[in-house]
Structures are given as structure tokens and as C-alpha cells.
Protein backbone atom coordinates (compact mmCIF):
# COMPACT_ATOMS: atom_id res chain seq x y z
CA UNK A 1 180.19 -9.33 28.43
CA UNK A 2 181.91 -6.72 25.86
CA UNK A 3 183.71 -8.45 22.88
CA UNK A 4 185.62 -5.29 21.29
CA UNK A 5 187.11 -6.69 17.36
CA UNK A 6 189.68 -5.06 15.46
CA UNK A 7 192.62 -5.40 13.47
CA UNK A 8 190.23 -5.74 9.68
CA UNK A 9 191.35 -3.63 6.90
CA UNK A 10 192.13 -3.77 2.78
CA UNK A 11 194.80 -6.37 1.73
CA UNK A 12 195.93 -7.72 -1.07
CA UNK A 13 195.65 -11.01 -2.30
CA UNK A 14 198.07 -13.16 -0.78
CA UNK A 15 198.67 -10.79 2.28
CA UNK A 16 197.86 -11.43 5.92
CA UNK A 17 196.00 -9.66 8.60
CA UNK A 18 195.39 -10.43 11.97
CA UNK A 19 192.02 -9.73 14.06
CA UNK A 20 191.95 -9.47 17.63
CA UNK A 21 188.38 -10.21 19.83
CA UNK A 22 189.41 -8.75 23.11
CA UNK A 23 186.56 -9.67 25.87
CA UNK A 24 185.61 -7.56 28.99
CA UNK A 25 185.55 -10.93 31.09
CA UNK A 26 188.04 -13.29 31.48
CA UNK A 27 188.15 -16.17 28.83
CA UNK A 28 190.14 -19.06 30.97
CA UNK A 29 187.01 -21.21 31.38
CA UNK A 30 185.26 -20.34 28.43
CA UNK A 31 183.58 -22.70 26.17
CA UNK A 32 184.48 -21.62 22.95
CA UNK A 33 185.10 -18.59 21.43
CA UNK A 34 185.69 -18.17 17.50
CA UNK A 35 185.33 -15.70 14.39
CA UNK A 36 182.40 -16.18 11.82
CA UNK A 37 182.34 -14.00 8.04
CA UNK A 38 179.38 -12.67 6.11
CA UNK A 39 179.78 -12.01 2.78
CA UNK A 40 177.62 -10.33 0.62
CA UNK A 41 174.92 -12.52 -0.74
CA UNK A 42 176.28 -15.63 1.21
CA UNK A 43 175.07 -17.07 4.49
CA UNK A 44 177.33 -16.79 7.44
CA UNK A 45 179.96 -19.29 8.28
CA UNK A 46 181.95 -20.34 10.95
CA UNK A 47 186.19 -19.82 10.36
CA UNK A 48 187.30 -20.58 13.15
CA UNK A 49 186.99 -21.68 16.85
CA UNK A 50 188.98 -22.62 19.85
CA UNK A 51 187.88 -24.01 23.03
CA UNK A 52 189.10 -23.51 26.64
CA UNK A 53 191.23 -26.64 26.57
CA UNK A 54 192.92 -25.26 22.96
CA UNK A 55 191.09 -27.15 20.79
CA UNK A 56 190.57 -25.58 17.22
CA UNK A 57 188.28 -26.07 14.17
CA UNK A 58 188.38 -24.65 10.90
CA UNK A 59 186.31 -24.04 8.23
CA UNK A 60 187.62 -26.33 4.68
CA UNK A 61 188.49 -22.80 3.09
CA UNK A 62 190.80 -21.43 5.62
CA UNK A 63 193.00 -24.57 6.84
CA UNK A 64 196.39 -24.26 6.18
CA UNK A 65 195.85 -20.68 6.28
CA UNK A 66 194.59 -19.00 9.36
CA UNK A 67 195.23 -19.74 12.69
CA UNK A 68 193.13 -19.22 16.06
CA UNK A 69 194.94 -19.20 19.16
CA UNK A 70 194.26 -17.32 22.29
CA UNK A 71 196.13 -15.39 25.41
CA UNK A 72 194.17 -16.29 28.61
CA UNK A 73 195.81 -13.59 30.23
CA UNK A 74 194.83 -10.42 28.01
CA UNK A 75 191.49 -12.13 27.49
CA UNK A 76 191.72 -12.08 24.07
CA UNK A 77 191.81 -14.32 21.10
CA UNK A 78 193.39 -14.00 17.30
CA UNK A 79 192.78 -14.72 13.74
CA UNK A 80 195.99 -14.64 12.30
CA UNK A 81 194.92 -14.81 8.50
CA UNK A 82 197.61 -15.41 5.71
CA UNK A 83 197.85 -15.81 2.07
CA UNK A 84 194.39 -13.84 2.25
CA UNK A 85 192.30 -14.52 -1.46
CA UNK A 86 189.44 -12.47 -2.57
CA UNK A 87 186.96 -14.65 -1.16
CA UNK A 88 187.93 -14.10 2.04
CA UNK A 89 186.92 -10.42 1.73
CA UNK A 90 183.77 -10.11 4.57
CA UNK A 91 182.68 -9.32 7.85
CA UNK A 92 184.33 -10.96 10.61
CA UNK A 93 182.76 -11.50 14.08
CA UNK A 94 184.46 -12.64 16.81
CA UNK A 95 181.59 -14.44 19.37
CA UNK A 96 181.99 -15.85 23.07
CA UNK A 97 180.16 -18.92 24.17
CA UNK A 98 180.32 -18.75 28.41
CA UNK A 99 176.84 -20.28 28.01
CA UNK A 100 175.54 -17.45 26.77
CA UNK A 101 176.65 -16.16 23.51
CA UNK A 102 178.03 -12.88 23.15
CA UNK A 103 178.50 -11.36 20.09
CA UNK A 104 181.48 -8.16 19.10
CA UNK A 105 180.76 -5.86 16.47
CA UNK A 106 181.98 -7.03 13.05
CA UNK A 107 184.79 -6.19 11.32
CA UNK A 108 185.08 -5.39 7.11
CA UNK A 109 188.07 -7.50 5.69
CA UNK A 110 188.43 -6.85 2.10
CA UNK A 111 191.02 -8.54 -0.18
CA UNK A 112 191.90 -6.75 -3.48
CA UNK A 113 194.21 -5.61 -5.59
């Protein structure tokens, strides 16, 4: 399984930007499937996740602020980030849990004025 990411960029703070994790199989019956950041220095986190019956989780420091939803029939799934901040700024990696993990390259989000 391919995960292909894209859609990071520069922002500035209180912008949006939305990511896309587009898989090469399809995602109806996945598990789960979700975005995680590194930032420089920091240990990786978990943003967001959704599971195959549309459940989502979100990390404390993105509620109210991103959204993860997901279109079965493009196979893909989005991080619509808003009112980005500065600490947001990372590497996001969209992963795909069909029992086996799959991992997409990451892409550099950077918030800054």
C-alpha cells in the first residue's frame, strides 16, 4: 500500500491548510487511518484519526480546529487545519492501519509570519 501526502506549505498564523493522504488501496474497511506531526526537538504525536465507521480523535491542541474526515470513494482522507498557530509548524504524516501500518512520506507545515 502507497500513501501519497500533500497539500503542506508556509501559512500564516491564523490561516488554514488542508493535507490530503491519498492511498493506492481502497480505504472502505480500513481500521484507522490518521495524520501524526514531528516537530523539531519534540516527540511525535498523534493529530488526528478516523476510523472506518467515522469515528474521530483529536489531539487536546488541535480540537476545535482541524478536522479529519474522509472520501471512501477517492480513497483518500483530509486534514482540514484552520486558525493554524506557530506550534503547529511540523511534519505531517498521514499513516494507514489495514492491519498493517503503512506509512506516506511526510509533509513540512510551517506557520509564520
Amino acid at each position: 500500500v502507497q500513501l501519497q501526502a500533500s497539500g503542506g506549505g508556509l501559512v500564516q498564523p491564523g490561516g488554514s491548510l488542508r493535507l490530503d493522504c491519498v492511498a493506492s488501496r481502497s480505504i472502505f474497511s480500513i481500521n484507522n487511518m490518521g495524520w501524526y506531526r514531528q516537530a523539531p526537538g519534540k516527540q511525535r504525536e498523534l493529530v488526528a484519526a478516523i476510523t472506518s465507521g467515522g469515528n474521530t480523535d483529536y489531539a487536546d491542541s488541535v480540537k476545535g480546529r482541524f478536522t479529519i474526515s474522509r472520501d471512501n470513494a477517492k480513497n483518500t482522507v483530509y486534514l482540514q487545519m484552520n486558525s493554524l498557530k506557530p506550534e503547529d509548524t511540523a511534519v505531517y504524516s498521514c499513516y494507514a492501519n489495514y492491519g498493517l501500518l503503512y506509512w506516506g512520506q511526510g509533509t513540512q507545515v510551517t506557520v509564520s509570519s
